[in-house]
C-alpha atoms as a PDB file:
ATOM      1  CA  UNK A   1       3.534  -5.046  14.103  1.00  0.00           C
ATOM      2  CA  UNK A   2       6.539  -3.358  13.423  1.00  0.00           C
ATOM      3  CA  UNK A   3       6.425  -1.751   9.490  1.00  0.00           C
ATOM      4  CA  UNK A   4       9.224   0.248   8.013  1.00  0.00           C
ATOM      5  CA  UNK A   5      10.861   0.808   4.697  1.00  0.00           C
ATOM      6  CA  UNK A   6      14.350  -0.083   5.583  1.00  0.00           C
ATOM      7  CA  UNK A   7      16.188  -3.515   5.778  1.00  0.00           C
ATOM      8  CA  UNK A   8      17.434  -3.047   9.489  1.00  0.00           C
ATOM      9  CA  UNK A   9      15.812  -1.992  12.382  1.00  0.00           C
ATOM     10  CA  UNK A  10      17.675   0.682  14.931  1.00  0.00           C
ATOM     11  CA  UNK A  11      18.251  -1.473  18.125  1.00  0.00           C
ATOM     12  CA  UNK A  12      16.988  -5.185  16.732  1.00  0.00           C
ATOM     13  CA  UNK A  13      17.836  -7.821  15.336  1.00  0.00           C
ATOM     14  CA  UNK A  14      15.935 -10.076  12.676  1.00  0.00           C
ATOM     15  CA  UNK A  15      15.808 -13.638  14.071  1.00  0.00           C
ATOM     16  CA  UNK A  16      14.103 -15.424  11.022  1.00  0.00           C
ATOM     17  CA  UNK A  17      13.142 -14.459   8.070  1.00  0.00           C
ATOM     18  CA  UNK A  18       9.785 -15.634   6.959  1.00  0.00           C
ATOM     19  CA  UNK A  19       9.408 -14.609   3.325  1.00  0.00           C
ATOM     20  CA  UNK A  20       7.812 -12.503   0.901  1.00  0.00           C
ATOM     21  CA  UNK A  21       4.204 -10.645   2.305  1.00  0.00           C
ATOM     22  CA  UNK A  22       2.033  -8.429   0.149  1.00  0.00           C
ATOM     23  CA  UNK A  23      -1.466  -6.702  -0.447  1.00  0.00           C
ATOM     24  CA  UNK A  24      -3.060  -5.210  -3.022  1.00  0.00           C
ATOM     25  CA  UNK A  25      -6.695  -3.968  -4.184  1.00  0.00           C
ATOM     26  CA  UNK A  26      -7.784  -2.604  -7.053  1.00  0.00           C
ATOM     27  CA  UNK A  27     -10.005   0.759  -7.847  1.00  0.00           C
ATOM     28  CA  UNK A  28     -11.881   2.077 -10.309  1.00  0.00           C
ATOM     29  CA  UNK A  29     -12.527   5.453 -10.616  1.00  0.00           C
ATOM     30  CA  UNK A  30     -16.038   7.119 -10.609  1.00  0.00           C
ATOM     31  CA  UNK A  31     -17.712   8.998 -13.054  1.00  0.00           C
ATOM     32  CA  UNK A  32     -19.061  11.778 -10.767  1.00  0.00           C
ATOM     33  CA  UNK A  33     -15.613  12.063  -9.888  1.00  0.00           C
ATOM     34  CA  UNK A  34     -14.184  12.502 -13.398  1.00  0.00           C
ATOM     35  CA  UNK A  35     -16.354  15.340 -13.603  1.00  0.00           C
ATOM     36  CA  UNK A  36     -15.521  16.743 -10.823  1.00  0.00           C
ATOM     37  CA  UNK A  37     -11.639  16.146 -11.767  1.00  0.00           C
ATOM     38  CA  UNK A  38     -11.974  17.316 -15.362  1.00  0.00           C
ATOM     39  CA  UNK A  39     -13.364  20.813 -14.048  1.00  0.00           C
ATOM     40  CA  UNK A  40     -10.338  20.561 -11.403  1.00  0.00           C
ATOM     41  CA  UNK A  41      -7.585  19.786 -14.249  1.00  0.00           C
ATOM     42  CA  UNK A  42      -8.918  23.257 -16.266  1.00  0.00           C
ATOM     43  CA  UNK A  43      -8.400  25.273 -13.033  1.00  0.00           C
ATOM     44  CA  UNK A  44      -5.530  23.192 -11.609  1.00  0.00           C
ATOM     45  CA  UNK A  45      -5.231  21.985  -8.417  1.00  0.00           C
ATOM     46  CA  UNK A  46      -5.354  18.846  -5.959  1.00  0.00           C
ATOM     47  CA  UNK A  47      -8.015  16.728  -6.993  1.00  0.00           C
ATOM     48  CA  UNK A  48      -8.952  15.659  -3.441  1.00  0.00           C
ATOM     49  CA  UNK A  49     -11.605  12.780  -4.440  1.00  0.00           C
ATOM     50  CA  UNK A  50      -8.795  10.708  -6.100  1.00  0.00           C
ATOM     51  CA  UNK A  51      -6.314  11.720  -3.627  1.00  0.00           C
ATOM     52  CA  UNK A  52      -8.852  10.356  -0.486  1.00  0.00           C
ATOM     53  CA  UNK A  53      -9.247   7.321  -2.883  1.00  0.00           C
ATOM     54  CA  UNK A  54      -5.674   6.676  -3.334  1.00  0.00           C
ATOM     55  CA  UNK A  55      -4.791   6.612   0.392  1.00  0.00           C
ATOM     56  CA  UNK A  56      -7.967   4.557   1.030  1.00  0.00           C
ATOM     57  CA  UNK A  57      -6.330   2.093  -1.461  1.00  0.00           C
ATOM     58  CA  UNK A  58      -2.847   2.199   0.190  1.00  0.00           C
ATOM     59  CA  UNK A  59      -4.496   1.647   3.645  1.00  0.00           C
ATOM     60  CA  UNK A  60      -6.603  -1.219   2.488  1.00  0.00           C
ATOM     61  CA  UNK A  61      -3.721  -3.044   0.788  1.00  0.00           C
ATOM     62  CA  UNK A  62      -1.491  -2.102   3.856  1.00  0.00           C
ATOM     63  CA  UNK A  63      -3.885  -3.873   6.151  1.00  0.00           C
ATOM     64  CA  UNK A  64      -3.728  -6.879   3.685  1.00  0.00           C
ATOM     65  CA  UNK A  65      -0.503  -7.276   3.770  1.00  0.00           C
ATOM     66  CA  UNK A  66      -0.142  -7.126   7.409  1.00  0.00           C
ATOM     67  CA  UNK A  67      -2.885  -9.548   7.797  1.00  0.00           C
ATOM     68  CA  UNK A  68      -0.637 -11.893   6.085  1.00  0.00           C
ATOM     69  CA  UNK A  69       2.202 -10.915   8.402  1.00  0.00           C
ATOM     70  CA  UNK A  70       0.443 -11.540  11.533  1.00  0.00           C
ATOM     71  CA  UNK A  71      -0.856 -15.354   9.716  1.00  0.00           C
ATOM     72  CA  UNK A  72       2.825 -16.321   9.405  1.00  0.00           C
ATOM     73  CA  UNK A  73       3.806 -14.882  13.452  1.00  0.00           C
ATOM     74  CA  UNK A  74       5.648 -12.265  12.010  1.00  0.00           C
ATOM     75  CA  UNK A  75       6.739  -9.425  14.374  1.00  0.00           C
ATOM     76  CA  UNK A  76       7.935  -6.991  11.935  1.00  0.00           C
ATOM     77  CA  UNK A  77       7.937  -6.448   8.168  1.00  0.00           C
ATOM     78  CA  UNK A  78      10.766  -4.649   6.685  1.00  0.00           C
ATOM     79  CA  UNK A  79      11.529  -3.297   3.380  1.00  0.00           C
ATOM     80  CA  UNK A  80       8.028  -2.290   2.582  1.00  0.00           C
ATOM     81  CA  UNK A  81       7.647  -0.373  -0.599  1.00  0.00           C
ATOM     82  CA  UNK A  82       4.623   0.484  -2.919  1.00  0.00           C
ATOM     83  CA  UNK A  83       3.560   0.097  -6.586  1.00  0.00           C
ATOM     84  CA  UNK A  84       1.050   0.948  -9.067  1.00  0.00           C
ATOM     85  CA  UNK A  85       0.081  -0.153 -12.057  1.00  0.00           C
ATOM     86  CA  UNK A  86      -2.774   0.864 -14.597  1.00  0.00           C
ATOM     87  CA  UNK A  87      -4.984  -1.815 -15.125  1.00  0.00           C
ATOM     88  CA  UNK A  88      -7.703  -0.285 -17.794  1.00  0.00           C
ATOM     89  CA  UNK A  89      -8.980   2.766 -19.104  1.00  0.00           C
ATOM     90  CA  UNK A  90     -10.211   3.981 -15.385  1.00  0.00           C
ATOM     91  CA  UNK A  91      -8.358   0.959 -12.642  1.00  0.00           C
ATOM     92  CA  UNK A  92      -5.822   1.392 -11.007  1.00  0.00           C
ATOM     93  CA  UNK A  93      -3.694  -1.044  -8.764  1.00  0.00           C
ATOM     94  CA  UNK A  94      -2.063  -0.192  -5.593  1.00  0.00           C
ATOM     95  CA  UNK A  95      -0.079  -3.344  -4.208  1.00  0.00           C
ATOM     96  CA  UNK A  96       2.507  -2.879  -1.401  1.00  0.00           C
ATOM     97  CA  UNK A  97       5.027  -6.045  -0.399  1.00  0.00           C
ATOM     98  CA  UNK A  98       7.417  -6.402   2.221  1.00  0.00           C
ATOM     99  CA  UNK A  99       9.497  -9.083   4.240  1.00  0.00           C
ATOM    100  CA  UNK A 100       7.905 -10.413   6.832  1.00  0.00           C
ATOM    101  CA  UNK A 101      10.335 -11.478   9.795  1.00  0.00           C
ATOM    102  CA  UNK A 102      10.877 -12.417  13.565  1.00  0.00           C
ATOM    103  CA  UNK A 103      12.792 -10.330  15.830  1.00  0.00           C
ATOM    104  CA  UNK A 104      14.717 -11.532  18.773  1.00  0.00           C
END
């Protein structure tokens, strides 16, 4: 599956386009973590627990949005982006969408 952030890619052309694909998931944050992340934001720094979590989240909803590629015989998906959106006091939503299409 071909996955990229532009509308065009180098050297093919889209045959069909099949419509709208996304994935998404949802995490909440831990409280062993917030500890951890409270001592981190005094001292500054990369907070690498919710950084490992975030790009666990992105790869999850990546794979769930491929998944619904690959259900519609997609060979590419183009003009992928990501969002995020606070869902309560310690969730967080990471959904990523795309167009899934054929190529020739």
């Amino acid at each position: 599956m071909i996955c990229i952030t532009t509308n065009e890619i180098p050297g093919k052309k889209v045959a069909k386009t099949l419509g709208l694909v996304k994935g998404n998931t949802i995490r909440a944050r831990h409280l062993g973590r917030d500890i951890g992340a409270f001592f981190k934001n005094v001292v500054g720094g990369e907070i690498e627990d919710y950084t490992k979590m975030m790009a666990e989240a992105r790869e999850q909803a990546t794979d769930r949005m491929i998944q619904e590629a690959e259900d519609l015989n997609a060979d590419a998906i183009i003009g992928i982006r990501f969002a995020t959106s606070y869902m309560m006091s310690s969730a967080s939503e990471i959904l990523v969408y795309g167009t899934a299409v054929t190529l020739e």
